[in-house]
PDB file of N, CA and C in Angstrom:
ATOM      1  N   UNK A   1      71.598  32.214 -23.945  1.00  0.00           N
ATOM      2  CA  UNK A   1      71.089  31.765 -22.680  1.00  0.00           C
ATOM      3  C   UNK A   1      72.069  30.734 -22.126  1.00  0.00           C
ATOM      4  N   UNK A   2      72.421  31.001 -20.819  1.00  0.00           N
ATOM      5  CA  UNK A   2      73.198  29.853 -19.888  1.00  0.00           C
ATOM      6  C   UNK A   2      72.659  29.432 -19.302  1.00  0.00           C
ATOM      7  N   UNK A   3      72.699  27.456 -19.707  1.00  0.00           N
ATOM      8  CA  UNK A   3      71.833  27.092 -18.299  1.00  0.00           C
ATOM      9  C   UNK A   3      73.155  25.594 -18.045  1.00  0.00           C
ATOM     10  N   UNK A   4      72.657  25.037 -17.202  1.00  0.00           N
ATOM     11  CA  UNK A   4      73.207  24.227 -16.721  1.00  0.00           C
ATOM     12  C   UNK A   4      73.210  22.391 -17.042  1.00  0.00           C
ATOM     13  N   UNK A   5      74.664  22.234 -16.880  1.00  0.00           N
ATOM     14  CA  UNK A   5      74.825  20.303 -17.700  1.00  0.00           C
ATOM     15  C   UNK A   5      75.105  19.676 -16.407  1.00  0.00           C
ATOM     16  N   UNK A   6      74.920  19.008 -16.281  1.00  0.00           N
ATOM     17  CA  UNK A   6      75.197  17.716 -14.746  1.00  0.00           C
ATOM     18  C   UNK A   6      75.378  16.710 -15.965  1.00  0.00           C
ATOM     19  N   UNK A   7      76.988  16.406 -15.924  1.00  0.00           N
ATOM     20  CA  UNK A   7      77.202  15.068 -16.611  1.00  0.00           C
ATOM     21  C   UNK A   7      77.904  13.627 -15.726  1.00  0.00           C
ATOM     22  N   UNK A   8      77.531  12.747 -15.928  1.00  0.00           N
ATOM     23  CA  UNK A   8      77.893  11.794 -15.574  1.00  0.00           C
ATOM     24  C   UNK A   8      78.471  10.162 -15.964  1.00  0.00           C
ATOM     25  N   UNK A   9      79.236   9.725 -15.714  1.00  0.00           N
ATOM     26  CA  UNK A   9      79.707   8.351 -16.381  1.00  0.00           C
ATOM     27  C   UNK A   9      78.863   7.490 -16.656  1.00  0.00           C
ATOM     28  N   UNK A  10      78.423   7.040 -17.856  1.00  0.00           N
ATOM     29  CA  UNK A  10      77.236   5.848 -17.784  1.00  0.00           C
ATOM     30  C   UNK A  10      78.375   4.437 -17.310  1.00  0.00           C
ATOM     31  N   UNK A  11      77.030   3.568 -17.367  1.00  0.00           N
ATOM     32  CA  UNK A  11      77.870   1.931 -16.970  1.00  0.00           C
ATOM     33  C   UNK A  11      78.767   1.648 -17.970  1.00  0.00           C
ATOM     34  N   UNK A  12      77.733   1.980 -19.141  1.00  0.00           N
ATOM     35  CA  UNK A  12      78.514   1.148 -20.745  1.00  0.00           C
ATOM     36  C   UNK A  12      79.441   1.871 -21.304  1.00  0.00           C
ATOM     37  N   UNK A  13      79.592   2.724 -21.098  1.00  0.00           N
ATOM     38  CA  UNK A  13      80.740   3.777 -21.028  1.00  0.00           C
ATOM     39  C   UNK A  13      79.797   5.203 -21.634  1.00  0.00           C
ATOM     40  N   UNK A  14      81.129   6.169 -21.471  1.00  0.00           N
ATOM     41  CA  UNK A  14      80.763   7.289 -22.362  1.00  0.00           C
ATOM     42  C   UNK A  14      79.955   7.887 -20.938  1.00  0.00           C
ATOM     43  N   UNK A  15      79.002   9.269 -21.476  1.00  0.00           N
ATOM     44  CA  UNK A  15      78.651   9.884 -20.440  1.00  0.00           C
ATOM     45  C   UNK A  15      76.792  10.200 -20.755  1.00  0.00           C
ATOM     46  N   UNK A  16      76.127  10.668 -19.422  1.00  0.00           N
ATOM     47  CA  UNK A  16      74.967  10.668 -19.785  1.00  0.00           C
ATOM     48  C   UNK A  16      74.824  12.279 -18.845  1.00  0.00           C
ATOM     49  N   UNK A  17      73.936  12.913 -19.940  1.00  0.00           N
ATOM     50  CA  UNK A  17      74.199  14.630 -19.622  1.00  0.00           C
ATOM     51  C   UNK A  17      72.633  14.669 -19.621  1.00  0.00           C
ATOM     52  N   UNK A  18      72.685  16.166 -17.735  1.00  0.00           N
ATOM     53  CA  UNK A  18      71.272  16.248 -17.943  1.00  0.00           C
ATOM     54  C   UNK A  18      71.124  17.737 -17.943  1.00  0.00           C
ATOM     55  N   UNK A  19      70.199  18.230 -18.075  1.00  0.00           N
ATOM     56  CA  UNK A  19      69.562  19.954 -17.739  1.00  0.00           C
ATOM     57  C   UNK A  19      68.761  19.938 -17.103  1.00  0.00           C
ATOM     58  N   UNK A  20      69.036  20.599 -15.576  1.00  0.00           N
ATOM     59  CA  UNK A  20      68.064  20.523 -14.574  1.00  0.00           C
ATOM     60  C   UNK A  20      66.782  21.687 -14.772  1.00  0.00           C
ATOM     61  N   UNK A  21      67.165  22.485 -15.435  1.00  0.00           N
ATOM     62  CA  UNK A  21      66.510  23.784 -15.504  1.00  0.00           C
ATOM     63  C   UNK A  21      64.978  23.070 -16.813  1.00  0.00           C
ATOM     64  N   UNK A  22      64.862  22.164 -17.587  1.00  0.00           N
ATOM     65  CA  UNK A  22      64.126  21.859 -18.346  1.00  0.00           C
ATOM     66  C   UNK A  22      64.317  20.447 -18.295  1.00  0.00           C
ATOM     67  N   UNK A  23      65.138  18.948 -17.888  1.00  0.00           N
ATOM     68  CA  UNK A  23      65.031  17.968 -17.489  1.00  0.00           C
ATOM     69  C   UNK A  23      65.073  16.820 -18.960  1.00  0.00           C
ATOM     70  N   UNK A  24      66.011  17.702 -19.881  1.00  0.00           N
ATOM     71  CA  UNK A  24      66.113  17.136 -21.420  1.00  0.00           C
ATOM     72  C   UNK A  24      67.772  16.478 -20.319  1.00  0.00           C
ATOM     73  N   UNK A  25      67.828  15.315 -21.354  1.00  0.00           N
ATOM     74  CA  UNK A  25      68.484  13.957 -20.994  1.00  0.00           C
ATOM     75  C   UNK A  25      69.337  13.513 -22.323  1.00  0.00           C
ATOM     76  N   UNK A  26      70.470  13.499 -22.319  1.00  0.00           N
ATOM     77  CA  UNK A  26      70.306  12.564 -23.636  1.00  0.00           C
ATOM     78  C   UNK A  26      72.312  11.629 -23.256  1.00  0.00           C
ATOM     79  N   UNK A  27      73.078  11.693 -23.807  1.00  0.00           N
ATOM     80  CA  UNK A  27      74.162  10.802 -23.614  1.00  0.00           C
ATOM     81  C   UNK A  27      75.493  10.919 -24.924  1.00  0.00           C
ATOM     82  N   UNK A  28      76.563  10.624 -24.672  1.00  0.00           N
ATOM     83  CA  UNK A  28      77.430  10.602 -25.727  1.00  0.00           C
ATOM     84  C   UNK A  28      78.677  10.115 -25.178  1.00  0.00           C
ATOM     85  N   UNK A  29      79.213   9.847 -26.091  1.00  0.00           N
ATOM     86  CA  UNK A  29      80.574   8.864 -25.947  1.00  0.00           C
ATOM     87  C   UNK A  29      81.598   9.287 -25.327  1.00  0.00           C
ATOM     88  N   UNK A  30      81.884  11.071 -25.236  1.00  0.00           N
ATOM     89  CA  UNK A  30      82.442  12.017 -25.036  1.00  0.00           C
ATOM     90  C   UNK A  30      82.140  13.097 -24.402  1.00  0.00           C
ATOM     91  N   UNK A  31      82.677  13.780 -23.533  1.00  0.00           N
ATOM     92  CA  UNK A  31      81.896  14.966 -22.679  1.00  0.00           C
ATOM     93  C   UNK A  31      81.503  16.001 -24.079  1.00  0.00           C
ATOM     94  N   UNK A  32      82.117  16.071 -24.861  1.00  0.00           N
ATOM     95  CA  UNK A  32      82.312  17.241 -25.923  1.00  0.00           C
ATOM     96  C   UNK A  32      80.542  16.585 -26.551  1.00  0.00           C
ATOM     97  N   UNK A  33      80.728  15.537 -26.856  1.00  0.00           N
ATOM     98  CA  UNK A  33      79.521  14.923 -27.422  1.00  0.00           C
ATOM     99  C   UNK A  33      78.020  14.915 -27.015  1.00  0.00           C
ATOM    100  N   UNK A  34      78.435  14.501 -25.295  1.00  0.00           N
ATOM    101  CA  UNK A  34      77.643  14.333 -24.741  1.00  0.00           C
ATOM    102  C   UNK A  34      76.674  15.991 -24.613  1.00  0.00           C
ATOM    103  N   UNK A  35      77.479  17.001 -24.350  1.00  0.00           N
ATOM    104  CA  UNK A  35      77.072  18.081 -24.098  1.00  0.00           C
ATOM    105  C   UNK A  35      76.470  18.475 -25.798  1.00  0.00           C
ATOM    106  N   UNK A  36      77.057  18.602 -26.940  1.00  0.00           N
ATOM    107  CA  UNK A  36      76.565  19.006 -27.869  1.00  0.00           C
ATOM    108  C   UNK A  36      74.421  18.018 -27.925  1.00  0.00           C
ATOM    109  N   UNK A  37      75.268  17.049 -27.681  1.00  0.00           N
ATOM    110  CA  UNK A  37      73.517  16.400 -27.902  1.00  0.00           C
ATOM    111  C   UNK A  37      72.570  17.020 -26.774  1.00  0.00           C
ATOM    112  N   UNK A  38      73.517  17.199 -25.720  1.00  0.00           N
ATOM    113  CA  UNK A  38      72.464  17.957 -24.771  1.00  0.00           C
ATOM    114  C   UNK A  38      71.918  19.707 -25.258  1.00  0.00           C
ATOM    115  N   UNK A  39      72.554  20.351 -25.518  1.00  0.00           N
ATOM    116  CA  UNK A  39      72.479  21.695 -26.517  1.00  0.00           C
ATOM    117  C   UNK A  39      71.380  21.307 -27.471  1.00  0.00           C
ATOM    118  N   UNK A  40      71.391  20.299 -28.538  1.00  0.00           N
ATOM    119  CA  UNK A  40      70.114  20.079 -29.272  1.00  0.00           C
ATOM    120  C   UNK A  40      69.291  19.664 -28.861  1.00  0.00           C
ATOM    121  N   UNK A  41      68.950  18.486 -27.674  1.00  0.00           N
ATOM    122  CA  UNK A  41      68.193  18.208 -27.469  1.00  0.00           C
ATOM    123  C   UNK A  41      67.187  19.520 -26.384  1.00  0.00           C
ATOM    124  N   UNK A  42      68.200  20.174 -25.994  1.00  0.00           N
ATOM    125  CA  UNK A  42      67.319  21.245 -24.937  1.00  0.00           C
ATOM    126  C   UNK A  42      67.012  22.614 -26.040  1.00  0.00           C
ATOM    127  N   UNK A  43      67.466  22.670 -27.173  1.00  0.00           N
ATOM    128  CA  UNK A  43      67.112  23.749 -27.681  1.00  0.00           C
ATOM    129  C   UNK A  43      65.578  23.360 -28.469  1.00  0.00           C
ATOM    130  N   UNK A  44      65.777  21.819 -29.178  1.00  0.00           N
ATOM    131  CA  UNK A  44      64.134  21.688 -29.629  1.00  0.00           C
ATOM    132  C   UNK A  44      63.363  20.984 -28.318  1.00  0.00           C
ATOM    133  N   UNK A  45      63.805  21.157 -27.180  1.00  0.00           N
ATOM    134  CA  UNK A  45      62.556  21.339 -26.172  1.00  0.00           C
ATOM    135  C   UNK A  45      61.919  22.622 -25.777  1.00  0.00           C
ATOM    136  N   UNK A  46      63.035  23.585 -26.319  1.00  0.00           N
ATOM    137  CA  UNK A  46      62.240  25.267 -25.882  1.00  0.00           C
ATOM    138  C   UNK A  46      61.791  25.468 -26.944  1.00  0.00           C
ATOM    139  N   UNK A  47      62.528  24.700 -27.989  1.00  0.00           N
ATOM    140  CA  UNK A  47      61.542  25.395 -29.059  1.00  0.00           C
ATOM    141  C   UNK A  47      59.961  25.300 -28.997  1.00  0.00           C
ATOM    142  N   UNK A  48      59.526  23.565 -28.104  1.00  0.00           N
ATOM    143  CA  UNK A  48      58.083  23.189 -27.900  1.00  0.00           C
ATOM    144  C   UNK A  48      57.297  23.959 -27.042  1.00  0.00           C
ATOM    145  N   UNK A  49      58.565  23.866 -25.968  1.00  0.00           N
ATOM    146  CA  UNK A  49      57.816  24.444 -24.689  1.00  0.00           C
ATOM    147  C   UNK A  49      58.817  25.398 -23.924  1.00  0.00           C
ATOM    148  N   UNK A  50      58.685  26.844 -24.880  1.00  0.00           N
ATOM    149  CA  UNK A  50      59.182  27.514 -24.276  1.00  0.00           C
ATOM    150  C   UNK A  50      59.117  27.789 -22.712  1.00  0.00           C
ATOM    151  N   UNK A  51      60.246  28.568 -22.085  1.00  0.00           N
ATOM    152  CA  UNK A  51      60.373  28.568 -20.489  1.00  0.00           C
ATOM    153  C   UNK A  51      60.884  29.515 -19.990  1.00  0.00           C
ATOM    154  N   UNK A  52      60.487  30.142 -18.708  1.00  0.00           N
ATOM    155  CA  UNK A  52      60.944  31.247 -18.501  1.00  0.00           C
ATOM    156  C   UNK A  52      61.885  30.784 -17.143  1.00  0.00           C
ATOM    157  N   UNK A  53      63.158  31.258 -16.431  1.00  0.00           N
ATOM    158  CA  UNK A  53      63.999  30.881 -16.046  1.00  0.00           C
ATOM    159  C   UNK A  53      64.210  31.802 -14.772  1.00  0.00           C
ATOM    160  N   UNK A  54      63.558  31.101 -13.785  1.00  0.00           N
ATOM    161  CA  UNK A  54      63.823  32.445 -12.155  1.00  0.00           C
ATOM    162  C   UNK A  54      64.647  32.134 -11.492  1.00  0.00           C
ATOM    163  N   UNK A  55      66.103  31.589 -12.152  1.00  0.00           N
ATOM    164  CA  UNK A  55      67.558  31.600 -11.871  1.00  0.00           C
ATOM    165  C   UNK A  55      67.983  29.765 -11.835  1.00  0.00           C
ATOM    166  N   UNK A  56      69.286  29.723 -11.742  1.00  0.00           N
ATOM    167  CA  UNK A  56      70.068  28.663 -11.796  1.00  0.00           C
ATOM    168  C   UNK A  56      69.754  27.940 -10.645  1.00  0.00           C
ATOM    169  N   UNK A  57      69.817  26.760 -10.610  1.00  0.00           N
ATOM    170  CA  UNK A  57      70.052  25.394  -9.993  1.00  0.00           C
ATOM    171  C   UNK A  57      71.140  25.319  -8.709  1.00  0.00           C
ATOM    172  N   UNK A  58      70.866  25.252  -7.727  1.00  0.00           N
ATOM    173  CA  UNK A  58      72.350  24.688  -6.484  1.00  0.00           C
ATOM    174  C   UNK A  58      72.628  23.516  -6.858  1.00  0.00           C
ATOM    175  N   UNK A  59      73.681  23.152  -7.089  1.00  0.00           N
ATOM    176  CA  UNK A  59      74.344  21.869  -7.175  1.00  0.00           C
ATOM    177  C   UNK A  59      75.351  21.951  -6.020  1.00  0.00           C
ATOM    178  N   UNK A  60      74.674  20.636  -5.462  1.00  0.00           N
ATOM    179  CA  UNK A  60      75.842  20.352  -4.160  1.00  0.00           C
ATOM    180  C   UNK A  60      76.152  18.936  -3.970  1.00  0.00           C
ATOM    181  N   UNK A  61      76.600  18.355  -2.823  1.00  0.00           N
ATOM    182  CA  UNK A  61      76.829  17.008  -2.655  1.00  0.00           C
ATOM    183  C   UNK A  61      76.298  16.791  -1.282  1.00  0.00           C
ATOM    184  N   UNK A  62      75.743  15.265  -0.784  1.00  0.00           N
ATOM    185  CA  UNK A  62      75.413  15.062   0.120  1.00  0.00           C
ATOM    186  C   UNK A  62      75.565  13.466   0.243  1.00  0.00           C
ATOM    187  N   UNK A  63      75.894  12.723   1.517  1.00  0.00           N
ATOM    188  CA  UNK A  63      76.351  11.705   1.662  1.00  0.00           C
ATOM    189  C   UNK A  63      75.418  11.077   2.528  1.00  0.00           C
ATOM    190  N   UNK A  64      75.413   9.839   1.799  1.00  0.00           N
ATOM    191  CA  UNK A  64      74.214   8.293   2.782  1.00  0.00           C
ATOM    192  C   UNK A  64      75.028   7.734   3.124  1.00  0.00           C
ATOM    193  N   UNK A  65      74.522   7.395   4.726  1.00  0.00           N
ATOM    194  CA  UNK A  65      74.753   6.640   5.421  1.00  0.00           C
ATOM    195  C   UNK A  65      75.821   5.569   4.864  1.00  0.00           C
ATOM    196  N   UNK A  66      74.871   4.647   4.411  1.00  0.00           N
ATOM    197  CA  UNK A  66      75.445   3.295   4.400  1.00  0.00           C
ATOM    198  C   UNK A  66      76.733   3.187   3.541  1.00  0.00           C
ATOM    199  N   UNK A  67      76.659   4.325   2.739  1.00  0.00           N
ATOM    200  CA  UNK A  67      77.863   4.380   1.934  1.00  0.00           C
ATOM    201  C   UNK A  67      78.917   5.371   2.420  1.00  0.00           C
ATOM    202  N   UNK A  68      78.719   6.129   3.072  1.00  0.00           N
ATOM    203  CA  UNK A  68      79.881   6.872   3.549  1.00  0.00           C
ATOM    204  C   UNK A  68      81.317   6.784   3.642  1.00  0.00           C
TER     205      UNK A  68
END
């Protein structure tokens, strides 16, 4: 099964990885890291609560105002 990682830079360093498709969260020092903990952590969430999947996520970008 392919689903999808949105990773991002934490403050303290290292990165914090999410799965939009089931909303498991977790973080690592390393993208390589970060993503493996995300892989376990989303596989024993289907294991709880399995899920059925009526396609992938749009990921796009969009810009505020004040920061533009």
């Amino acid at each position: 099964m392919e689903l999808t990682a949105i990773l991002t830079p934490a403050p303290e360093g290292g990165y914090v990885a999410l799965n939009p498709e089931t909303g498991t969260t977790t973080q690592g020092e390393t993208v390589e890291e970060a993503l493996s903990n995300l892989r376990e952590a989303t596989e024993l969430y289907l294991e709880e609560f399995p899920t059925t999947f009526i396609g992938r996520p749009l990921l796009t970008t969009f810009r505020v105002g004040a920061y533009a």
